[in-house]
N, C-alpha and C. Protein backbone atom coordinates (compact mmCIF):
# COMPACT_ATOMS: atom_id res chain seq x y z
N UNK A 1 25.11 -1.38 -12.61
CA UNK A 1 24.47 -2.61 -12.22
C UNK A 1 24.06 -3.34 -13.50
N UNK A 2 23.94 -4.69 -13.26
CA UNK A 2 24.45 -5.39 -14.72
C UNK A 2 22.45 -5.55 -15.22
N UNK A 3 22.01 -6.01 -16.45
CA UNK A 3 20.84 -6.04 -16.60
C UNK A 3 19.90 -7.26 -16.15
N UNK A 4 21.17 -8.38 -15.51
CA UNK A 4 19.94 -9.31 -14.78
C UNK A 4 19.96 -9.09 -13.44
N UNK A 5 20.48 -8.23 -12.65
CA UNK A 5 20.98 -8.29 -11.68
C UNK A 5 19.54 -6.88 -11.56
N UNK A 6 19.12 -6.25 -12.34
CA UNK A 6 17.69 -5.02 -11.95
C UNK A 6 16.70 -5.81 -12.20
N UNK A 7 16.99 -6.84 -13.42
CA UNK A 7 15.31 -7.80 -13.28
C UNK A 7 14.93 -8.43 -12.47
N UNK A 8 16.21 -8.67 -10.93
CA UNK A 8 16.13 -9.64 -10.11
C UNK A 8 15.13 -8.31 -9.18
N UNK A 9 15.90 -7.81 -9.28
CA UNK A 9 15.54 -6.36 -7.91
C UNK A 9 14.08 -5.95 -8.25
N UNK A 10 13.82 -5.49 -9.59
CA UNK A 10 12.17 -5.23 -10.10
C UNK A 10 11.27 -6.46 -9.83
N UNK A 11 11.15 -7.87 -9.99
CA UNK A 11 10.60 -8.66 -9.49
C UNK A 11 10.45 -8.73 -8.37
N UNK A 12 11.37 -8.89 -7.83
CA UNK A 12 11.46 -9.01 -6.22
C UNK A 12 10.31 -7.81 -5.67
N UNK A 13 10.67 -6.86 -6.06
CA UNK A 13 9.88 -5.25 -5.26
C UNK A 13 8.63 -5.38 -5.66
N UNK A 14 8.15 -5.85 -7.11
CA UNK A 14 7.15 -6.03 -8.00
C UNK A 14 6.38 -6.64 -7.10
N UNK A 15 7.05 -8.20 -6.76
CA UNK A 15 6.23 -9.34 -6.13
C UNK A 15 5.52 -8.82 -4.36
N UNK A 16 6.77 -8.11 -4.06
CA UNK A 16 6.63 -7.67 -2.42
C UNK A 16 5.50 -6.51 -1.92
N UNK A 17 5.24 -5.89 -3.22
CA UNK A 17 4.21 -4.95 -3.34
C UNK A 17 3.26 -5.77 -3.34
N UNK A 18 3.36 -6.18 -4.62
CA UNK A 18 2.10 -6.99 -4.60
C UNK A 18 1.06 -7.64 -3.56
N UNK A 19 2.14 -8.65 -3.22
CA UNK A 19 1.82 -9.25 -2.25
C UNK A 19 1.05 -8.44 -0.13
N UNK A 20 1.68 -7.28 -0.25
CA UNK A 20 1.39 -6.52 0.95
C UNK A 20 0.06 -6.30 0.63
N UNK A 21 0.02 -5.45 -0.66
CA UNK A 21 -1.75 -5.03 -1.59
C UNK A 21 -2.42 -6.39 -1.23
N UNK A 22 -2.25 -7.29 -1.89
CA UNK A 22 -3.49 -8.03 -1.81
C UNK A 22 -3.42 -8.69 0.20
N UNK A 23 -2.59 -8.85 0.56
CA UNK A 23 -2.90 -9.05 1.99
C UNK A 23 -3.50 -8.08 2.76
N UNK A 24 -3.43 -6.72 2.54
CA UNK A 24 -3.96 -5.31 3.14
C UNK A 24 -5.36 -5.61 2.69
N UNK A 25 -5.64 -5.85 1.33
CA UNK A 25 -6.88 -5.61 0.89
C UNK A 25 -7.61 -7.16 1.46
N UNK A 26 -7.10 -7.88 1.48
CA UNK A 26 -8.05 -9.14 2.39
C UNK A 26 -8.52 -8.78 3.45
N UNK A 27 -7.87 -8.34 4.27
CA UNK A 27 -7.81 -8.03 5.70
C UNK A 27 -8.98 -7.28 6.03
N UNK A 28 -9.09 -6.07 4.92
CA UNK A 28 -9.99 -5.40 5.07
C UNK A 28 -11.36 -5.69 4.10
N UNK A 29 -11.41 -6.35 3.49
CA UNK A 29 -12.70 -7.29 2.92
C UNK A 29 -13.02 -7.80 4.05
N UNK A 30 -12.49 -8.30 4.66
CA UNK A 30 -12.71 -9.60 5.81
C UNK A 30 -13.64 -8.82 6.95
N UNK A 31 -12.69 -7.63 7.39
CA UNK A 31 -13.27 -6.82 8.18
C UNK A 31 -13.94 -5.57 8.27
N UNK A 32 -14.65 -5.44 7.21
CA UNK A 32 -15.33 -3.75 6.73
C UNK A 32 -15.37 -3.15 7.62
N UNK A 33 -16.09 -3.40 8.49
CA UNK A 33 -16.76 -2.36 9.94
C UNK A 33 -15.69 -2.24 10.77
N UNK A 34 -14.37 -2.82 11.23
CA UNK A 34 -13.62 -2.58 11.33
C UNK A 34 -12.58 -1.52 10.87
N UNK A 35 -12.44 -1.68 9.44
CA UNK A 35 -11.75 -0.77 8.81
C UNK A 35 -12.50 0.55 8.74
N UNK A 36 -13.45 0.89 8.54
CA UNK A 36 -14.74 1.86 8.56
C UNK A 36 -14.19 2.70 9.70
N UNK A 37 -13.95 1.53 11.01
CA UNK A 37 -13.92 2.30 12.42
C UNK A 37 -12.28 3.01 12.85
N UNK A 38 -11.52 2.25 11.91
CA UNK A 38 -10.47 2.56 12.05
C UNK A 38 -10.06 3.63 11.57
N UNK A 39 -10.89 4.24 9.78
CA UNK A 39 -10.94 5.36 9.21
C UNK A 39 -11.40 6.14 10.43
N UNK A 40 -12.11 6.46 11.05
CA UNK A 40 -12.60 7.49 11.95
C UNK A 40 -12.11 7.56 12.94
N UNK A 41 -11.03 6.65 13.33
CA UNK A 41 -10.00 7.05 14.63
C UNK A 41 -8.97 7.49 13.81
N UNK A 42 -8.96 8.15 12.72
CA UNK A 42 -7.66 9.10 12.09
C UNK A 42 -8.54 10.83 12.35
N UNK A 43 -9.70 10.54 13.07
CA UNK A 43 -10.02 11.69 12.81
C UNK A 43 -9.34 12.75 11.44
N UNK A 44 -9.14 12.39 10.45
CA UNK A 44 -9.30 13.29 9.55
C UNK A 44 -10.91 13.94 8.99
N UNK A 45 -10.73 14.95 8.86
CA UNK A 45 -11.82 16.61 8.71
C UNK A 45 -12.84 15.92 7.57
N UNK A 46 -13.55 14.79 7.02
CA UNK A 46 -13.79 13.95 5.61
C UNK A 46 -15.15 13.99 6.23
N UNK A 47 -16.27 14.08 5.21
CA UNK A 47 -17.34 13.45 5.76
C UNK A 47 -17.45 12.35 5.69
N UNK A 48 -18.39 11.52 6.80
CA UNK A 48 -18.54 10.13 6.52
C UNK A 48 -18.99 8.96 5.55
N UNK A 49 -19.60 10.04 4.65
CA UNK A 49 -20.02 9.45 3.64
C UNK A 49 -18.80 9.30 3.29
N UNK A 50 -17.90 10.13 2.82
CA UNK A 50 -16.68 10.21 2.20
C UNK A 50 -16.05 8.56 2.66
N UNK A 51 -15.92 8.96 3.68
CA UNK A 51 -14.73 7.28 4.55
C UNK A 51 -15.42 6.29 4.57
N UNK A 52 -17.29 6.16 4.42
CA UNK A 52 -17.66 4.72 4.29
C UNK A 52 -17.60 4.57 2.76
N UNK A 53 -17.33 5.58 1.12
CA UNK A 53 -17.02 4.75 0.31
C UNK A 53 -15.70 4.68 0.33
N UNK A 54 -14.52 5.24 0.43
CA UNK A 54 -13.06 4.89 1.05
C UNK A 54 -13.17 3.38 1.51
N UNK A 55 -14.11 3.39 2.59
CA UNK A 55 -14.07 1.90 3.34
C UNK A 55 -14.70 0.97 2.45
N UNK A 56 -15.46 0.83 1.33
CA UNK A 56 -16.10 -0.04 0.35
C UNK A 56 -14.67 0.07 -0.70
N UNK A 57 -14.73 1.16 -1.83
CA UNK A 57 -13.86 0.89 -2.61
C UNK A 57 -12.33 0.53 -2.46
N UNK A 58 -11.87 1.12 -1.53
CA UNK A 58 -10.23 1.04 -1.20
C UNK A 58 -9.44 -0.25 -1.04
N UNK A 59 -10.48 -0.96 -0.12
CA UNK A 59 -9.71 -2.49 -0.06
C UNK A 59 -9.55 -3.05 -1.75
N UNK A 60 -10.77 -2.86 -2.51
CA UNK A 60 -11.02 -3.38 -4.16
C UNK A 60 -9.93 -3.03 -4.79
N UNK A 61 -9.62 -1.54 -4.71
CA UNK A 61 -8.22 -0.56 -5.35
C UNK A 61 -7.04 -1.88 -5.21
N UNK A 62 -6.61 -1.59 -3.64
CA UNK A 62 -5.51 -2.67 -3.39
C UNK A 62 -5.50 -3.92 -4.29
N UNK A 63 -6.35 -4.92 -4.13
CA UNK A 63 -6.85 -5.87 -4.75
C UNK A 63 -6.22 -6.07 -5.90
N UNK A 64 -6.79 -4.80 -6.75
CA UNK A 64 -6.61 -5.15 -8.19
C UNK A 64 -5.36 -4.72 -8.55
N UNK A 65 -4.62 -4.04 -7.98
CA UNK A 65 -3.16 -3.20 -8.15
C UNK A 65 -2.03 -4.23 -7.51
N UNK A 66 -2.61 -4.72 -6.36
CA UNK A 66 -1.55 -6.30 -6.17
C UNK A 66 -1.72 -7.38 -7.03
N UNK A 67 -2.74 -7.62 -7.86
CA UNK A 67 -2.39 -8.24 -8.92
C UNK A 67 -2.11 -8.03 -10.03
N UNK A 68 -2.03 -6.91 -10.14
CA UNK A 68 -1.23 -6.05 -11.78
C UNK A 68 -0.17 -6.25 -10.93
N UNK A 69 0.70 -5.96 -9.85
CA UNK A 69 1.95 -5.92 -9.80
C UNK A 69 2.20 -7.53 -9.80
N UNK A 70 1.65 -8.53 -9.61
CA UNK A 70 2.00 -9.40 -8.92
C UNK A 70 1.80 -10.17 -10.94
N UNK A 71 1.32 -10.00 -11.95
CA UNK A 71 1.02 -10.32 -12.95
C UNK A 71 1.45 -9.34 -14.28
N UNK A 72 2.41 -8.66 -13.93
CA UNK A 72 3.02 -7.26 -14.50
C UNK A 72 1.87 -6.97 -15.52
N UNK A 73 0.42 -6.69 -15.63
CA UNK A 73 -0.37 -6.20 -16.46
C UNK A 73 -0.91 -5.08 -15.88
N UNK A 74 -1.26 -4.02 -16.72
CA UNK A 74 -1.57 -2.45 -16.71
C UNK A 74 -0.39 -1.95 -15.68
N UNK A 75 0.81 -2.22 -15.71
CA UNK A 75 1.83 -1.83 -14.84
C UNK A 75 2.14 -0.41 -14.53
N UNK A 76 1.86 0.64 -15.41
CA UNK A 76 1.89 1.95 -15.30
C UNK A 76 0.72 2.76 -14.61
N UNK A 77 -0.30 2.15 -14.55
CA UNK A 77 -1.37 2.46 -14.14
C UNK A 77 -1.56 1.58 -12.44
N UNK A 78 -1.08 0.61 -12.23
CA UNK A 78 -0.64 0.11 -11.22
C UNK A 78 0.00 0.84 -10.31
N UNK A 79 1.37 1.01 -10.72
CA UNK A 79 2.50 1.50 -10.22
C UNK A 79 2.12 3.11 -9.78
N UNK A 80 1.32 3.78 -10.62
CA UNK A 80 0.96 4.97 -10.61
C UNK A 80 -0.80 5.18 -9.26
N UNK A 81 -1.32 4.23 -9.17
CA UNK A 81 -2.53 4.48 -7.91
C UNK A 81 -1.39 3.53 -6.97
N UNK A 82 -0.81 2.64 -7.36
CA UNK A 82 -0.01 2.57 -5.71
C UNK A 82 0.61 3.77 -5.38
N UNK A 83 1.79 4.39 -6.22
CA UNK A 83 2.21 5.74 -5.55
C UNK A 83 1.17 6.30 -5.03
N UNK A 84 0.21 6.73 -5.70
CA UNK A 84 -1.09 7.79 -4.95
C UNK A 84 -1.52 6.95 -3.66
N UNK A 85 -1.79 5.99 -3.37
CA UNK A 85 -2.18 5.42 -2.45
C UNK A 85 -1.18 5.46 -0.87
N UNK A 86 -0.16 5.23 -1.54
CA UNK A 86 1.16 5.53 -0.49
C UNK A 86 1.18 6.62 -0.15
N UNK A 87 1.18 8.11 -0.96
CA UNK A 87 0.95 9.09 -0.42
C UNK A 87 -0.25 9.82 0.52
N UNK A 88 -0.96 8.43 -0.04
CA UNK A 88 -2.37 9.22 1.39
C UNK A 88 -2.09 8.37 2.55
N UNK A 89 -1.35 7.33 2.33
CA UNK A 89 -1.40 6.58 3.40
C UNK A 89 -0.15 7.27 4.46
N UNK A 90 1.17 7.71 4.16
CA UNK A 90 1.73 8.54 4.65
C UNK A 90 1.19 9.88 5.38
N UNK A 91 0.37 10.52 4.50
CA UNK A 91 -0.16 11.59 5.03
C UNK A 91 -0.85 11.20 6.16
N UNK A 92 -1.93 10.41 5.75
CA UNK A 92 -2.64 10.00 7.19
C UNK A 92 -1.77 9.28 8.46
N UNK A 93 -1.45 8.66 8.20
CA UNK A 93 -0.46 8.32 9.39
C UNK A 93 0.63 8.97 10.09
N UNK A 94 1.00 10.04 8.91
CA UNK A 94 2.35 10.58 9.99
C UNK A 94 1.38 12.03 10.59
N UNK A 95 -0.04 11.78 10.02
CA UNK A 95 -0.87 13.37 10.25
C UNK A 95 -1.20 12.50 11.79
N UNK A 96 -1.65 11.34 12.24
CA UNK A 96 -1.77 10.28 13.03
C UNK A 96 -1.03 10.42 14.46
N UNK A 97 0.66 10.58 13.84
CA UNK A 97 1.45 10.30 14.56
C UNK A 97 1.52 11.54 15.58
N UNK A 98 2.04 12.41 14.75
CA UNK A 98 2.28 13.92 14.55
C UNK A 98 1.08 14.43 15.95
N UNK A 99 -0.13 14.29 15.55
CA UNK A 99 -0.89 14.70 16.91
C UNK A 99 -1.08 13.48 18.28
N UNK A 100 -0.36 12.37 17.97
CA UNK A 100 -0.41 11.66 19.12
C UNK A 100 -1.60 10.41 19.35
N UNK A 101 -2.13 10.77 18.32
CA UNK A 101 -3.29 9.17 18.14
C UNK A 101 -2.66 8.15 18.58
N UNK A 102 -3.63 7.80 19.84
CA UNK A 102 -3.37 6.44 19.65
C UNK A 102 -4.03 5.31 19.37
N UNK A 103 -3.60 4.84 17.73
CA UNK A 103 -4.66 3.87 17.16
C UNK A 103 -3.80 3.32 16.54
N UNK A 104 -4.78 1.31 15.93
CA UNK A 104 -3.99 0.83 14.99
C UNK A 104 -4.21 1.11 14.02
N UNK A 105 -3.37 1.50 12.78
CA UNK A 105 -3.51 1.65 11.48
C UNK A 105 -4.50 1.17 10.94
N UNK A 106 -5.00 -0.25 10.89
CA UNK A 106 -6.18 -0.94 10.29
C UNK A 106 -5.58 -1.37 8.72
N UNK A 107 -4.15 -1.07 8.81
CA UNK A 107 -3.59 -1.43 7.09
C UNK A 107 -3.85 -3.00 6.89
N UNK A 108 -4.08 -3.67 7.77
CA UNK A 108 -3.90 -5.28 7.26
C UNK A 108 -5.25 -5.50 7.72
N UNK A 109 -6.15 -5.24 8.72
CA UNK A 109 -7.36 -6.19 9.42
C UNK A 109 -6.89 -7.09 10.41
N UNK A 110 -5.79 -7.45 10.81
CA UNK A 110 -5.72 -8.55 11.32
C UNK A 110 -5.40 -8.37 12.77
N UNK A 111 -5.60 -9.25 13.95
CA UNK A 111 -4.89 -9.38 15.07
C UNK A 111 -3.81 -9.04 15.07
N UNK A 112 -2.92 -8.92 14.12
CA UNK A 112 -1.45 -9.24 14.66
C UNK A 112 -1.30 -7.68 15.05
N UNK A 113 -2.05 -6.75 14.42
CA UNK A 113 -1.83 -5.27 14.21
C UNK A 113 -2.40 -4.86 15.13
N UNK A 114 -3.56 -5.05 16.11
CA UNK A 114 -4.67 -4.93 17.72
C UNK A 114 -3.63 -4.61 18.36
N UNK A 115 -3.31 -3.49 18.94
CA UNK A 115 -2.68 -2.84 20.25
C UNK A 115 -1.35 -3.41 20.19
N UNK A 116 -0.12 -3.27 18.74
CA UNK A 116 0.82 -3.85 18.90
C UNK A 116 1.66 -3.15 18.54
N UNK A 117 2.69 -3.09 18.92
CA UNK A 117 3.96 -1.82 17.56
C UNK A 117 3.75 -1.99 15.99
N UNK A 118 3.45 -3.27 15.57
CA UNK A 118 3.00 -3.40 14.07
C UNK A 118 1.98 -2.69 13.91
N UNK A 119 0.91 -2.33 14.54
CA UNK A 119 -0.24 -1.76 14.11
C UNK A 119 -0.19 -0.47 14.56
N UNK A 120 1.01 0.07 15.30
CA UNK A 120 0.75 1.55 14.79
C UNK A 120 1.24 2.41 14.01
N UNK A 121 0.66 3.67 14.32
CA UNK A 121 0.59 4.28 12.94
C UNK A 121 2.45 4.86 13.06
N UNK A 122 3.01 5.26 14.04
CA UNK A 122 4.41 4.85 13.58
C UNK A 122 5.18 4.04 12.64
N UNK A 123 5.04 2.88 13.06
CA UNK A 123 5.28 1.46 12.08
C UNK A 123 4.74 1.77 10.82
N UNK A 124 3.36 1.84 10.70
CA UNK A 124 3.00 1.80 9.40
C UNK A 124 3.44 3.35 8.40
N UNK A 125 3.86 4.75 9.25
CA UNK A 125 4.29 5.49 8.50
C UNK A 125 5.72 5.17 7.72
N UNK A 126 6.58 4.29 8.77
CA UNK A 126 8.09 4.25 8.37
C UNK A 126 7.63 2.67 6.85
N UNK A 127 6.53 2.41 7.18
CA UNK A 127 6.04 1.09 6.56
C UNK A 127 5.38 1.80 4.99
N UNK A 128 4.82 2.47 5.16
CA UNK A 128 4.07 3.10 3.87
C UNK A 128 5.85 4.00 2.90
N UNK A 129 6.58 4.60 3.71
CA UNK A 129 7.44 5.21 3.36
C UNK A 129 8.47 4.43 2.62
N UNK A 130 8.81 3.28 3.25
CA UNK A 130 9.60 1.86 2.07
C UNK A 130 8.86 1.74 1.02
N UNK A 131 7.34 1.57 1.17
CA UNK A 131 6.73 0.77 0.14
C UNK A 131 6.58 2.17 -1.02
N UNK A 132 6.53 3.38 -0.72
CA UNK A 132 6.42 4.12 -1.56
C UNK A 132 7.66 4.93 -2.40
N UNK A 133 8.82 4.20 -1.15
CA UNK A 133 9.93 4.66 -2.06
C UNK A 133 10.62 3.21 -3.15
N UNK A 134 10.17 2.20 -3.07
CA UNK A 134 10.15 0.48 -3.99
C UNK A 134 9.43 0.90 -5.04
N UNK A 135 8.15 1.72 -4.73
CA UNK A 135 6.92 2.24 -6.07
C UNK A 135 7.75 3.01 -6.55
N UNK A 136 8.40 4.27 -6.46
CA UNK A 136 9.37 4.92 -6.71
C UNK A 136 10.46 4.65 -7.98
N UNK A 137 10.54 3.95 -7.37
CA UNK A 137 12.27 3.02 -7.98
C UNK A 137 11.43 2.39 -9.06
N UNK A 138 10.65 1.38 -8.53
CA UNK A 138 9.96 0.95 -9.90
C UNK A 138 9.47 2.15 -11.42
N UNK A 139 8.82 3.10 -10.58
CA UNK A 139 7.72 3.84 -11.85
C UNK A 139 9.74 4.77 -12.48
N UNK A 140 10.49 5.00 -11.45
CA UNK A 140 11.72 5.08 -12.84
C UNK A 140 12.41 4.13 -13.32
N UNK A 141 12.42 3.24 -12.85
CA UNK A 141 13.09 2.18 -14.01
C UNK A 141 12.24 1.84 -15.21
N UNK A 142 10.77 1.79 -14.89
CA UNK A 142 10.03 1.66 -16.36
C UNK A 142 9.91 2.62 -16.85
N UNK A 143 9.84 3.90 -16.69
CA UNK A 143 9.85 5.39 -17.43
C UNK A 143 11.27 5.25 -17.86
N UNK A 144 12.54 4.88 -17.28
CA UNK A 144 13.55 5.23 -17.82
C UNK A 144 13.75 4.57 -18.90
N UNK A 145 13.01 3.19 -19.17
CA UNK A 145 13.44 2.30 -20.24
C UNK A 145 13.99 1.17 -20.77
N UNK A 146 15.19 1.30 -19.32
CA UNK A 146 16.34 0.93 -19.27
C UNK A 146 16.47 -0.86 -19.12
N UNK A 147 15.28 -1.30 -19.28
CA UNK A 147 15.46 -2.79 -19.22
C UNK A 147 13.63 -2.90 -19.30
N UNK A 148 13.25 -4.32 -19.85
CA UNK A 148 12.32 -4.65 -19.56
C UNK A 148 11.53 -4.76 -18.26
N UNK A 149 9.88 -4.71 -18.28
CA UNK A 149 9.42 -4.93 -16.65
C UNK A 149 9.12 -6.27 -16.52
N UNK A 150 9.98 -7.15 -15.90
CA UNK A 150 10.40 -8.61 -16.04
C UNK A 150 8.61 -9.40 -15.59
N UNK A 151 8.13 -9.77 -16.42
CA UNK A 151 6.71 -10.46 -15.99
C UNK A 151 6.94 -11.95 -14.94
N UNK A 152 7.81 -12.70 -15.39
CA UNK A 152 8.40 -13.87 -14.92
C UNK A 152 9.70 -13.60 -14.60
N UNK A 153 10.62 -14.41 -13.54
CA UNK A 153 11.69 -14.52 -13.37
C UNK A 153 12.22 -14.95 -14.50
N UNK A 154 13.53 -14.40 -14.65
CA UNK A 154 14.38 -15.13 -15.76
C UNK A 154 15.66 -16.13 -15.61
């Protein structure tokens, strides 16, 4: 694959990350007590203290990691709490699926996700699983070297 033809593909994935992060993390600024409530219909084994700072810091995490991707700055450190982030978000959701919950994810805050195929945790496992295999692809193309991490289109 030729070398403008991966800067197109790394932007693109760069921007699309990005962009999900900071819409996930609005959603849930917008709606704390919501998201709070939504942590505790995963019934995962956590104390609550645990999931109400989850529910304070986590939306912030997103936040700032969709705009490192979305502004290619601290990109390794970006790229590296999105993977981690994808992997809990997988876990929890396919841990979700797996026993039969039925709840919405709470990944965005929004209506569109309230009692819909987008908002469950199905969707959002096969949904966390793209976005963590794009993080993927990204954290080896910049470990590999093999081209710049394109800040702007070229």
């Amino acid at each position: 694959m030729n070398l403008k033809v991966k800067h197109g593909i790394t932007l693109v994935l760069r921007w699309l990350i990005g962009v999900v992060l900071i819409w996930a993390a609005l959603g849930k600024l917008a709606n704390a007590q919501d998201f709070l409530a939504n942590l505790y219909d995963y019934r995962i084994p956590l104390p609550g203290s645990f999931l109400r700072h989850v529910a304070v810091t986590l939306p912030w995490i997103e936040l700032l990691c969709g705009l490192a991707m979305l502004t290619g700055f601290w990109k390794e450190s970006a790229l590296a709490l999105v993977f981690l982030m994808m992997m809990f978000f997988l876990a929890a959701t396919g841990q979700a699926w797996i026993r039969g919950l039925e709840i919405n994810c709470g990944c965005f805050g929004t209506a569109l996700e309230k009692n819909t195929f987008l908002g469950s945790v199905e969707f959002a496992f096969f949904r966390n699983l793209a976005l963590l295999g794009m993080t993927g692809y990204l954290w080896v193309e910049i470990r590999r070297g093999s081209h710049s991490y394109p800040i702007v289109a070229r």
